[in-house]
C-alpha atoms as a PDB file:
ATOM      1  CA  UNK A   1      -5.438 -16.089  23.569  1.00  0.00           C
ATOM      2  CA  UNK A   2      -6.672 -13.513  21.221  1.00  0.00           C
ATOM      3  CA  UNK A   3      -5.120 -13.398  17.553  1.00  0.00           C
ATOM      4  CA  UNK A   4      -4.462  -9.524  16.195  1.00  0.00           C
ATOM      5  CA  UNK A   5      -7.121  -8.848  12.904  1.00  0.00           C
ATOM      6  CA  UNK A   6      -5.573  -7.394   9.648  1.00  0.00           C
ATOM      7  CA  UNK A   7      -7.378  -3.856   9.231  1.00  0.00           C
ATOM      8  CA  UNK A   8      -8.508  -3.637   6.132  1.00  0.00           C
ATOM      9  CA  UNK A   9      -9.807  -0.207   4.136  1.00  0.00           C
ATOM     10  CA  UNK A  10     -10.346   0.687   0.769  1.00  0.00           C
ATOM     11  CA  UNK A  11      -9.531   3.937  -0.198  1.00  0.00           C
ATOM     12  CA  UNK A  12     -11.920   5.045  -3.506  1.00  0.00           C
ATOM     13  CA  UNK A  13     -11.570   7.450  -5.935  1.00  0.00           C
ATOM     14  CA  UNK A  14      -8.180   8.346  -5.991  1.00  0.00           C
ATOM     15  CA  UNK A  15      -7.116  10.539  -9.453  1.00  0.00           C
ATOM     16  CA  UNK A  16      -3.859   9.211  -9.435  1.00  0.00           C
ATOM     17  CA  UNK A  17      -3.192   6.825  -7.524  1.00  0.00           C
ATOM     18  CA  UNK A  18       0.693   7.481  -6.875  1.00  0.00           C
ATOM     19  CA  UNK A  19       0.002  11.217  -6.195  1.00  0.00           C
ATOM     20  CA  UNK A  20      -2.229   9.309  -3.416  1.00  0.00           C
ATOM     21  CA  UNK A  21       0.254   7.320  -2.225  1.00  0.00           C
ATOM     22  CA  UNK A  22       2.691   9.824  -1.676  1.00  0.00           C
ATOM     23  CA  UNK A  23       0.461  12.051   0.502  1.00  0.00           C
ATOM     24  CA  UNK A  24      -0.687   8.636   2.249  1.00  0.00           C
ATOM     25  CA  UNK A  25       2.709   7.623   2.449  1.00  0.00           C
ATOM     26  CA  UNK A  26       3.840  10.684   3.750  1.00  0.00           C
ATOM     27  CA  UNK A  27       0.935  10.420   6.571  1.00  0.00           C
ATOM     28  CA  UNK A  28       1.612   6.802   7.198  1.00  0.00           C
ATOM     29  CA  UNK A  29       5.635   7.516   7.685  1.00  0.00           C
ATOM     30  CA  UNK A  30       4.986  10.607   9.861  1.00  0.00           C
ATOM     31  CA  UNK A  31       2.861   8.447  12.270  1.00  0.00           C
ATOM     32  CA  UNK A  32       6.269   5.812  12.369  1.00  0.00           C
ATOM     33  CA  UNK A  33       4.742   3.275  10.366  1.00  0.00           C
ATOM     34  CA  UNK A  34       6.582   1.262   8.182  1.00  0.00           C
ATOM     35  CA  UNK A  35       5.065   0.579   4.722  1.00  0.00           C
ATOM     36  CA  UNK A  36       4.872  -1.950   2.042  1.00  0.00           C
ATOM     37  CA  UNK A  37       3.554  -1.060  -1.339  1.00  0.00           C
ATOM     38  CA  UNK A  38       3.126  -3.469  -4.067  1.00  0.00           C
ATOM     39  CA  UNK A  39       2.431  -2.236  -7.425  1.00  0.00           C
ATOM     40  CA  UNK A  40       3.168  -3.134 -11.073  1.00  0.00           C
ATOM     41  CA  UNK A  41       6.783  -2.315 -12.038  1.00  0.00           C
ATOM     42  CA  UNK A  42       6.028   0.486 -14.260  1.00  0.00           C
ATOM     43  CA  UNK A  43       3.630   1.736 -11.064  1.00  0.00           C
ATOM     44  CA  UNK A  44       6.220   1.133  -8.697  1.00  0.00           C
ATOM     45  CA  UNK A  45       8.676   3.207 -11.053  1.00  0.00           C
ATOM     46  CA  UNK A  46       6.700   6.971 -11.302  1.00  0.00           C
ATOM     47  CA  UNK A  47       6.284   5.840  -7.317  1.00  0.00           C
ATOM     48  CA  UNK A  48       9.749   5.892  -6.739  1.00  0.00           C
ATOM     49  CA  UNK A  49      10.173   8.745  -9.118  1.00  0.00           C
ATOM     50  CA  UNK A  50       7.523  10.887  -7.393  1.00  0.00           C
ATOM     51  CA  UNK A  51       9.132   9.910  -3.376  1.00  0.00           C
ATOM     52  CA  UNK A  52      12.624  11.551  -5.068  1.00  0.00           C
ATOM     53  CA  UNK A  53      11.021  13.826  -6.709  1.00  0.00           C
ATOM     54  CA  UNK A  54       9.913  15.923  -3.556  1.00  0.00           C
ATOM     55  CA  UNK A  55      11.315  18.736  -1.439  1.00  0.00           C
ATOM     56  CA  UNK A  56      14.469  17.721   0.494  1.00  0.00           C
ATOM     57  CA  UNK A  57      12.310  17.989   3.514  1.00  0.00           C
ATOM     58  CA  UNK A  58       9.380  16.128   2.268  1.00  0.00           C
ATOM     59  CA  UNK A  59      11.441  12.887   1.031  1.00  0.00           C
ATOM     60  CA  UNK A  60      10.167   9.664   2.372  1.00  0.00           C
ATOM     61  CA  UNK A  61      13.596   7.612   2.556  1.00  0.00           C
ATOM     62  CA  UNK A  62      12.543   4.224   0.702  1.00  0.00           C
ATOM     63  CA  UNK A  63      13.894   1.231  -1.018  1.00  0.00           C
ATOM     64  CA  UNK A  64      13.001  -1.818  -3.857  1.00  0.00           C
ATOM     65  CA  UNK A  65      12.163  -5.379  -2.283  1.00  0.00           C
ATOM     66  CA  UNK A  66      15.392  -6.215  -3.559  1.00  0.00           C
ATOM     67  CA  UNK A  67      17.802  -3.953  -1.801  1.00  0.00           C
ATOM     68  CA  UNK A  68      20.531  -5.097   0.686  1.00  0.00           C
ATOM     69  CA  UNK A  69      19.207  -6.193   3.659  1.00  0.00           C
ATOM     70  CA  UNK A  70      20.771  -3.145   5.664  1.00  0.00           C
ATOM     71  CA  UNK A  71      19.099  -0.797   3.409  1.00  0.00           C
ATOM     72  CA  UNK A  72      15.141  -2.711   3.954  1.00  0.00           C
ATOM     73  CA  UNK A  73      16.163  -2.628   7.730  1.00  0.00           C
ATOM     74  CA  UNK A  74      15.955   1.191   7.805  1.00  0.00           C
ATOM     75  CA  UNK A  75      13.451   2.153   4.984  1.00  0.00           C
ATOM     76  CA  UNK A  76      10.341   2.873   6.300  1.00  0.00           C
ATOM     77  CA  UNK A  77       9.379   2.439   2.702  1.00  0.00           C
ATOM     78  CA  UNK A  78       9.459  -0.737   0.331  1.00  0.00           C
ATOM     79  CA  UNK A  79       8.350  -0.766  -2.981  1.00  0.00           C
ATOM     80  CA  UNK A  80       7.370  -4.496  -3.954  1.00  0.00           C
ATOM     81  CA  UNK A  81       6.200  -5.895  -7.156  1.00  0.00           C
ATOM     82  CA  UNK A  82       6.434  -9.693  -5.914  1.00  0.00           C
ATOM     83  CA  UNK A  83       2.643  -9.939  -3.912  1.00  0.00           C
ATOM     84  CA  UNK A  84       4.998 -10.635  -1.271  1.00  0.00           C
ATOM     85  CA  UNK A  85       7.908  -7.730  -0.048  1.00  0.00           C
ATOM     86  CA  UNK A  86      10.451  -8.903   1.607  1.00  0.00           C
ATOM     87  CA  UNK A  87      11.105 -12.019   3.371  1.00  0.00           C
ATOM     88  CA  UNK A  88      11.100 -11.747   7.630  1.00  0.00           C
ATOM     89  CA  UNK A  89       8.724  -9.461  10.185  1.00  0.00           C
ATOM     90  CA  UNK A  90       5.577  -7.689   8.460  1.00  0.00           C
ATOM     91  CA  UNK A  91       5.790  -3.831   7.672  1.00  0.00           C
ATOM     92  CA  UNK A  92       3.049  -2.747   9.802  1.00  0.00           C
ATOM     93  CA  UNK A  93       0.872  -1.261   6.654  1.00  0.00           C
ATOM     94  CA  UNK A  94       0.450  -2.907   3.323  1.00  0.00           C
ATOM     95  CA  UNK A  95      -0.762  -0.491   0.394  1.00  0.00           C
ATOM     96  CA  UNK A  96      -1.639  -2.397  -2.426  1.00  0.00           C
ATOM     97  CA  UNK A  97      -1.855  -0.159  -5.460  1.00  0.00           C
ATOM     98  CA  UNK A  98      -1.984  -3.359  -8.137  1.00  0.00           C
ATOM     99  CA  UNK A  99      -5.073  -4.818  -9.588  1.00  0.00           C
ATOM    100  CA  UNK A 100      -3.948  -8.387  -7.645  1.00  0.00           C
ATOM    101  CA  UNK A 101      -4.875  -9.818  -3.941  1.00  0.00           C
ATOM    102  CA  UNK A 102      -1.966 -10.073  -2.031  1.00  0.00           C
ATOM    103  CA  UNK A 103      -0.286 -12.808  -0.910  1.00  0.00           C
ATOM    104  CA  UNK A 104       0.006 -13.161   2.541  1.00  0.00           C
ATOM    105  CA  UNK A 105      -1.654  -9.912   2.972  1.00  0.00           C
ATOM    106  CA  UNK A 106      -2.917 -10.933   6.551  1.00  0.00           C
ATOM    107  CA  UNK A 107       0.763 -11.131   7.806  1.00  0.00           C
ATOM    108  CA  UNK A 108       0.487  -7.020   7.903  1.00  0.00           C
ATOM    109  CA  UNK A 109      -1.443  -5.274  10.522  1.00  0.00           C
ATOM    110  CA  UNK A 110      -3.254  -2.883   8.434  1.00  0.00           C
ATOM    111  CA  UNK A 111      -4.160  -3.261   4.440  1.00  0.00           C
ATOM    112  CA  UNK A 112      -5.250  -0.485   2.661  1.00  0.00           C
ATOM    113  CA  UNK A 113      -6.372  -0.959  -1.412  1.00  0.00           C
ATOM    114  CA  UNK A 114      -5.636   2.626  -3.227  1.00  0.00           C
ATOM    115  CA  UNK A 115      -8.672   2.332  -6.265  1.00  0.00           C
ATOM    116  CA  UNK A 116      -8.689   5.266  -8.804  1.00  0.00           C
ATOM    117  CA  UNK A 117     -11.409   5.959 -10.814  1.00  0.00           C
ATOM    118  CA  UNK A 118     -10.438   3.797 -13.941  1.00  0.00           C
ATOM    119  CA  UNK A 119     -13.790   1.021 -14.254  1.00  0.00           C
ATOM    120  CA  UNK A 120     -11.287  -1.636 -14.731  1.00  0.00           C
ATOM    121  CA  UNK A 121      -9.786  -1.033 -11.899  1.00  0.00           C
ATOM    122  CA  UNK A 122     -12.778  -0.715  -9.696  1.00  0.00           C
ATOM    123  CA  UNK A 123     -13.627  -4.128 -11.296  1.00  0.00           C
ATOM    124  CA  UNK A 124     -10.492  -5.573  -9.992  1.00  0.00           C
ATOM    125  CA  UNK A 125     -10.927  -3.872  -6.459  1.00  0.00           C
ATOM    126  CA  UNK A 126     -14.935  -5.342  -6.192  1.00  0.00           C
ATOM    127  CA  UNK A 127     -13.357  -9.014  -6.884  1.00  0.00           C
ATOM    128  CA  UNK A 128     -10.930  -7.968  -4.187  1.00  0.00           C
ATOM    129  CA  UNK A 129     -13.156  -6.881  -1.801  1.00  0.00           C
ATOM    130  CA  UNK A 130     -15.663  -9.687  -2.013  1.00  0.00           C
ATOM    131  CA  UNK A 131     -12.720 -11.971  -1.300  1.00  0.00           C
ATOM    132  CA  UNK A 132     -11.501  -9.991   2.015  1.00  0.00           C
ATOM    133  CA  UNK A 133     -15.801 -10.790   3.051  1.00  0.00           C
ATOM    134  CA  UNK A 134     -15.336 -13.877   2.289  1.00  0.00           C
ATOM    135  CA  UNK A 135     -12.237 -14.904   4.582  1.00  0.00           C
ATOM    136  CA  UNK A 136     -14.340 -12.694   7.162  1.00  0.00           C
ATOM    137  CA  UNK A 137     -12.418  -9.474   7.529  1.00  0.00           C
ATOM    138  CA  UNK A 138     -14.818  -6.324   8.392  1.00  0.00           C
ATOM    139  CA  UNK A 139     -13.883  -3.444   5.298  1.00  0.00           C
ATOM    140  CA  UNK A 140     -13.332   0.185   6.392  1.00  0.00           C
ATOM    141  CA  UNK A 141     -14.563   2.129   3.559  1.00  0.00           C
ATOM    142  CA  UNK A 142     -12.912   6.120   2.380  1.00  0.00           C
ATOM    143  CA  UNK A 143     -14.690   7.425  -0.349  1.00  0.00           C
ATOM    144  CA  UNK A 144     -12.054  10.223  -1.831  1.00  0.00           C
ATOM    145  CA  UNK A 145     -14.294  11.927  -4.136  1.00  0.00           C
ATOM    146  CA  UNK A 146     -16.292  12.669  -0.773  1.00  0.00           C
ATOM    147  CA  UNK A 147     -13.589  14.926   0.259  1.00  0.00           C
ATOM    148  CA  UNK A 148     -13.690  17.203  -1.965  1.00  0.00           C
END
C-alpha cells in the first residue's frame, strides 16, 4: 500500500506577500483546487480585503475558518488563523503565509510557504524548512526574485 507525500515548496522573495497570494490564489482556484491559508489575523484581514477588493470577474469566492459549515463547503477559499482550518477532509493546498509550522500540515496534499523578503521572516521560513528535512519531506524550491 503506498501512502500519498505532502508536496512541499517554498515560494521566496515575494514583495508582498498577500499581493502573492492573490495571484497564487487566483492560479490555484482556476486549476479547481481548494485552498487553505493560514496567516496572522491582521494578515488574514488585507487578504480578505484584497480577494473583495478585485474585479467582479476576478473575485475568488472565500470564507473565515469560522463560517457556517454550508458556507466552508463551497469556498474554495479559507482563511485560517488557528494552524489548523477547519475541522473534516483536507483542502487540497495549504498556503502558509505566517511565521509558524503548521499543525497538521501533512493532512494537505500540497504545502506551499509564501516568504517575502523581510530577514525575519526568512529566519522563520529557514527554521521551517529545516524542520520539513527533518520529518523527510523533499522541498521544491521558487525563487521569485528570479522571475523578474
Amino acid at each position: 500500500m503506498s501512502l500519498a507525500v505532502t508536496e512541499v515548496a517554498f515560494h521566496f522573495g515575494a514583495p508582498d506577500k498577500v499581493a502573492y497570494a492573490v495571484r497564487l490564489l487566483r492560479k490555484a482556484v482556476g486549476t479547481g483546487a481548494r485552498v487553505l491559508v493560514l496567516a496572522d489575523t491582521e494578515t488574514l484581514q488585507r487578504l480578505d480585503a484584497a480577494l473583495w477588493s478585485n474585479a467582479a470577474t476576478d473575485f475568488l469566492p472565500h470564507c473565515f475558518a469560522s463560517a457556517p459549515a454550508q458556507a466552508l463547503a463551497l469556498s474554495p477559499v479559507v482563511l485560517a488563523d488557528d494552524g489548523l482550518g477547519p475541522g473534516g477532509a483536507p483542502l487540497g493546498v495549504l498556503v502558509n503565509l505566517g511565521a509558524a509550522m503548521p499543525q497538521a500540515f501533512e493532512r494537505h496534499p500540497r504545502v506551499i510557504e509564501v516568504v517575502s523578503l523581510d530577514e525575519d521572516d526568512r529566519q522563520q521560513a529557514r527554521q521551517r524548512w529545516k524542520t520539513y528535512t527533518a520529518q523527510g519531506f523533499a522541498i521544491d524550491r521558487k525563487d521569485l526574485n528570479l522571475r523578474s
